[in-house]
C-alpha atoms as a PDB file:
ATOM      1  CA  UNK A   1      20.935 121.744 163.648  1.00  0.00           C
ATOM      2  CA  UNK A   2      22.243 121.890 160.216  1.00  0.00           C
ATOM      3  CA  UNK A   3      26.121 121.279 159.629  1.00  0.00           C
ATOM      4  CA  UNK A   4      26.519 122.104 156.086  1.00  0.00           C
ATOM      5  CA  UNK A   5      28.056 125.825 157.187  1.00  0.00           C
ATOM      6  CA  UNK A   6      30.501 124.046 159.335  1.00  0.00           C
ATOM      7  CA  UNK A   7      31.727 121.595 156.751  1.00  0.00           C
ATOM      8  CA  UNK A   8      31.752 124.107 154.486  1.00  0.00           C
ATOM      9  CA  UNK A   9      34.302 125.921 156.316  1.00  0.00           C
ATOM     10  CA  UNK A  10      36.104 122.921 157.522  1.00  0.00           C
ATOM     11  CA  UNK A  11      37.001 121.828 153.649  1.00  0.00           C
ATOM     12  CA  UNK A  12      37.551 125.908 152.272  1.00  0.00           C
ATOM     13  CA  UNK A  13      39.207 127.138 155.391  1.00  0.00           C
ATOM     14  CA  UNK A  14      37.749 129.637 158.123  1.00  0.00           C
ATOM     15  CA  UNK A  15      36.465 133.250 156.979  1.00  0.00           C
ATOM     16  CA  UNK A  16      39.709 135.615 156.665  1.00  0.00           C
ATOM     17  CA  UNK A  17      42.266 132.913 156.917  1.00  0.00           C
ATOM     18  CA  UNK A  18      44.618 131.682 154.445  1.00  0.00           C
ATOM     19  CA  UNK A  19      45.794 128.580 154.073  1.00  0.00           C
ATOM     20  CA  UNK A  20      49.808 129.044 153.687  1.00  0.00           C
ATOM     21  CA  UNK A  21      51.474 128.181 150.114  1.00  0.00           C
ATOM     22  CA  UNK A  22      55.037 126.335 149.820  1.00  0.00           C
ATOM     23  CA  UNK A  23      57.982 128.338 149.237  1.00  0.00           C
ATOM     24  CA  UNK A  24      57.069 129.567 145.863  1.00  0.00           C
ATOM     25  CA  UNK A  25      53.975 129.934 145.895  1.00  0.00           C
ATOM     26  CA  UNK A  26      52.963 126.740 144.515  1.00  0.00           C
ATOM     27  CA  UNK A  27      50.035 124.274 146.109  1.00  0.00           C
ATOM     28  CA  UNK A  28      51.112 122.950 148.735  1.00  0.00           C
ATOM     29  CA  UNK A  29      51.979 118.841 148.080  1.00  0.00           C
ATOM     30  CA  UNK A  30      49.554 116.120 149.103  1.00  0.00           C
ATOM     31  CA  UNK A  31      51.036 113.815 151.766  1.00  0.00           C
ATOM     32  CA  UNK A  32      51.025 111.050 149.584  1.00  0.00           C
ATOM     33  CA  UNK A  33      53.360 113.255 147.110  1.00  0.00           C
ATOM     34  CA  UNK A  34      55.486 114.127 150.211  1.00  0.00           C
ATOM     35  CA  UNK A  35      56.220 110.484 150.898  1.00  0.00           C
ATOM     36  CA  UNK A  36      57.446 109.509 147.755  1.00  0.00           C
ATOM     37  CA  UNK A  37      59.361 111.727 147.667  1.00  0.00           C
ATOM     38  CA  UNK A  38      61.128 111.108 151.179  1.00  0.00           C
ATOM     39  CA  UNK A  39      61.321 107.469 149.831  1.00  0.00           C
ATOM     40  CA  UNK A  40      62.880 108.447 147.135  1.00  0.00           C
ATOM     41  CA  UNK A  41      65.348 110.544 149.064  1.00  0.00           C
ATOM     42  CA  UNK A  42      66.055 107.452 151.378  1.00  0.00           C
ATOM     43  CA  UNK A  43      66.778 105.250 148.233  1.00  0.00           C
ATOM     44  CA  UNK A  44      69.373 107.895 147.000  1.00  0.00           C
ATOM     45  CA  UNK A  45      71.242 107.768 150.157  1.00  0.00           C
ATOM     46  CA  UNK A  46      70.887 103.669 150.833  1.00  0.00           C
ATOM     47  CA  UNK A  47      72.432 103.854 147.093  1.00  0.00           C
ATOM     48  CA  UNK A  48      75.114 106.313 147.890  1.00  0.00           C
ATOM     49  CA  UNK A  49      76.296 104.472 150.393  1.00  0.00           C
ATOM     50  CA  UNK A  50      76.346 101.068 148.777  1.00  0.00           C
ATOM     51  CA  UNK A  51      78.286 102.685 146.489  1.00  0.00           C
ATOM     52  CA  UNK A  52      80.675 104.085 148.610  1.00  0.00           C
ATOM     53  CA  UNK A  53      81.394 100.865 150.767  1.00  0.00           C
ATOM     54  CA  UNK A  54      81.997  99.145 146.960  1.00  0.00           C
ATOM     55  CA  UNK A  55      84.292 101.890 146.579  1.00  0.00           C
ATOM     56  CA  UNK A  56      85.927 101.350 149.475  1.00  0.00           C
ATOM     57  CA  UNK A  57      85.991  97.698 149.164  1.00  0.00           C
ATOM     58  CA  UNK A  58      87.567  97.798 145.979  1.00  0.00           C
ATOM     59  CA  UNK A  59      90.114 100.823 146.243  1.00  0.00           C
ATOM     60  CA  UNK A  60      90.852 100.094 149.635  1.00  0.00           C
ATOM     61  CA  UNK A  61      90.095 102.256 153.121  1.00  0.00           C
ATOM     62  CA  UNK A  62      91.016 105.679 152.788  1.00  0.00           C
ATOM     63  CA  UNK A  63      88.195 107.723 154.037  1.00  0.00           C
ATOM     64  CA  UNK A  64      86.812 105.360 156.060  1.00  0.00           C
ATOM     65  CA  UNK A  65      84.815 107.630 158.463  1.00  0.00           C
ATOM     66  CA  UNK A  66      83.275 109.465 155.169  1.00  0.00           C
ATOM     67  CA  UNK A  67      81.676 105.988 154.621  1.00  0.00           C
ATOM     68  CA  UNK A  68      80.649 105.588 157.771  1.00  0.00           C
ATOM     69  CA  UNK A  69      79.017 109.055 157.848  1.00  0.00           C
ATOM     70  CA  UNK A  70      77.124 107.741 154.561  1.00  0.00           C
ATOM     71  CA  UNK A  71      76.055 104.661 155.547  1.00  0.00           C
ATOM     72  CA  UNK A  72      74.695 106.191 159.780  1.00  0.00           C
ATOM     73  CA  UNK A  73      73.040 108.996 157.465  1.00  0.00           C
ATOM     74  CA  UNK A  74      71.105 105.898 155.121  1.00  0.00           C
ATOM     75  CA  UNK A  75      70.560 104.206 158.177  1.00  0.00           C
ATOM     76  CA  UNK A  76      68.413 106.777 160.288  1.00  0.00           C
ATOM     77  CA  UNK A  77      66.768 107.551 157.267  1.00  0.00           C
ATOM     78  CA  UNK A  78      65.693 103.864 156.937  1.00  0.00           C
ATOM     79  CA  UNK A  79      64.585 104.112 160.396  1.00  0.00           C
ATOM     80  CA  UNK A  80      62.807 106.706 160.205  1.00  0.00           C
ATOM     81  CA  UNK A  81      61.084 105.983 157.513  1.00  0.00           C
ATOM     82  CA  UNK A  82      60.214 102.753 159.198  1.00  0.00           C
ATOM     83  CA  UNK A  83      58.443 104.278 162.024  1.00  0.00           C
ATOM     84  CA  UNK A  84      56.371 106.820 159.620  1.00  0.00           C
ATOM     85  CA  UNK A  85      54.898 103.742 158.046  1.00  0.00           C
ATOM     86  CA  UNK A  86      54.624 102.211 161.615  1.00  0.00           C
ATOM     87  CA  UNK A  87      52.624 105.339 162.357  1.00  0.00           C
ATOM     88  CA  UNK A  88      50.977 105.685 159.311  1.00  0.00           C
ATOM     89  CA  UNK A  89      49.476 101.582 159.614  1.00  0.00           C
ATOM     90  CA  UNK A  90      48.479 102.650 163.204  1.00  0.00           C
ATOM     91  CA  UNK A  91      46.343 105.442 162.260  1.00  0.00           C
ATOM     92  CA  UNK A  92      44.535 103.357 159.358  1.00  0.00           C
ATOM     93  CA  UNK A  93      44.019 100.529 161.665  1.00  0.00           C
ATOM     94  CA  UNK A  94      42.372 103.199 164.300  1.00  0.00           C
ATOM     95  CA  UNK A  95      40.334 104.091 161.343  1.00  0.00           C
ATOM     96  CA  UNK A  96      39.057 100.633 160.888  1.00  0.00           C
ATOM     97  CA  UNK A  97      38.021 100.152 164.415  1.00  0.00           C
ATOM     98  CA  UNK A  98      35.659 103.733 164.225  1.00  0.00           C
ATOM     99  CA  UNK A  99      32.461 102.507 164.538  1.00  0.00           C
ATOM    100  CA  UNK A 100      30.213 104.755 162.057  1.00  0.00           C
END
């Protein structure tokens, strides 16, 4: 039984479907792409909210819960990005124990 028609539509997509585009119609980003970017949004809002607790620290408490807001919103960011790595290690150690 050959394969080659069966990888050949697993890498180009089945007959009469198309793969969807991002908004835009631009190629849709690589996963790798995706994640630095998501890191890089989690960095902006760790730094935001370093920021505003020096603000705070310095001027004094007036919007207190704004801060708070900030720094829960950097937070389960942080986490979250935590447990994609977690999942991401997971899969690549699954990957090492496939037996080829």
């Amino acid at each position: 039984m050959r394969i080659d028609p069966i990888m050949k539509n697993l890498f180009e997509g089945a007959p009469g479907v198309t793969m969807p585009k991002s908004p835009g119609g631009a190629e849709p980003a690589s996963f790798a792409d995706e994640l630095k970017s998501k890191i890089g949004e989690v960095n902006q809002l760790q730094n935001q909210s370093d920021a505003k607790m020096q603000q705070g620290s310095v001027k004094g408490a007036t919007n207190i819960h704004e801060t708070m807001i900030q720094m829960e919103e950097a937070n389960m960011g942080l986490l979250l990005l935590a447990k994609v790595r977690n999942k991401a290690l997971d899969a690549y150690h699954e990957v090492l124990r496939m037996n080829f």
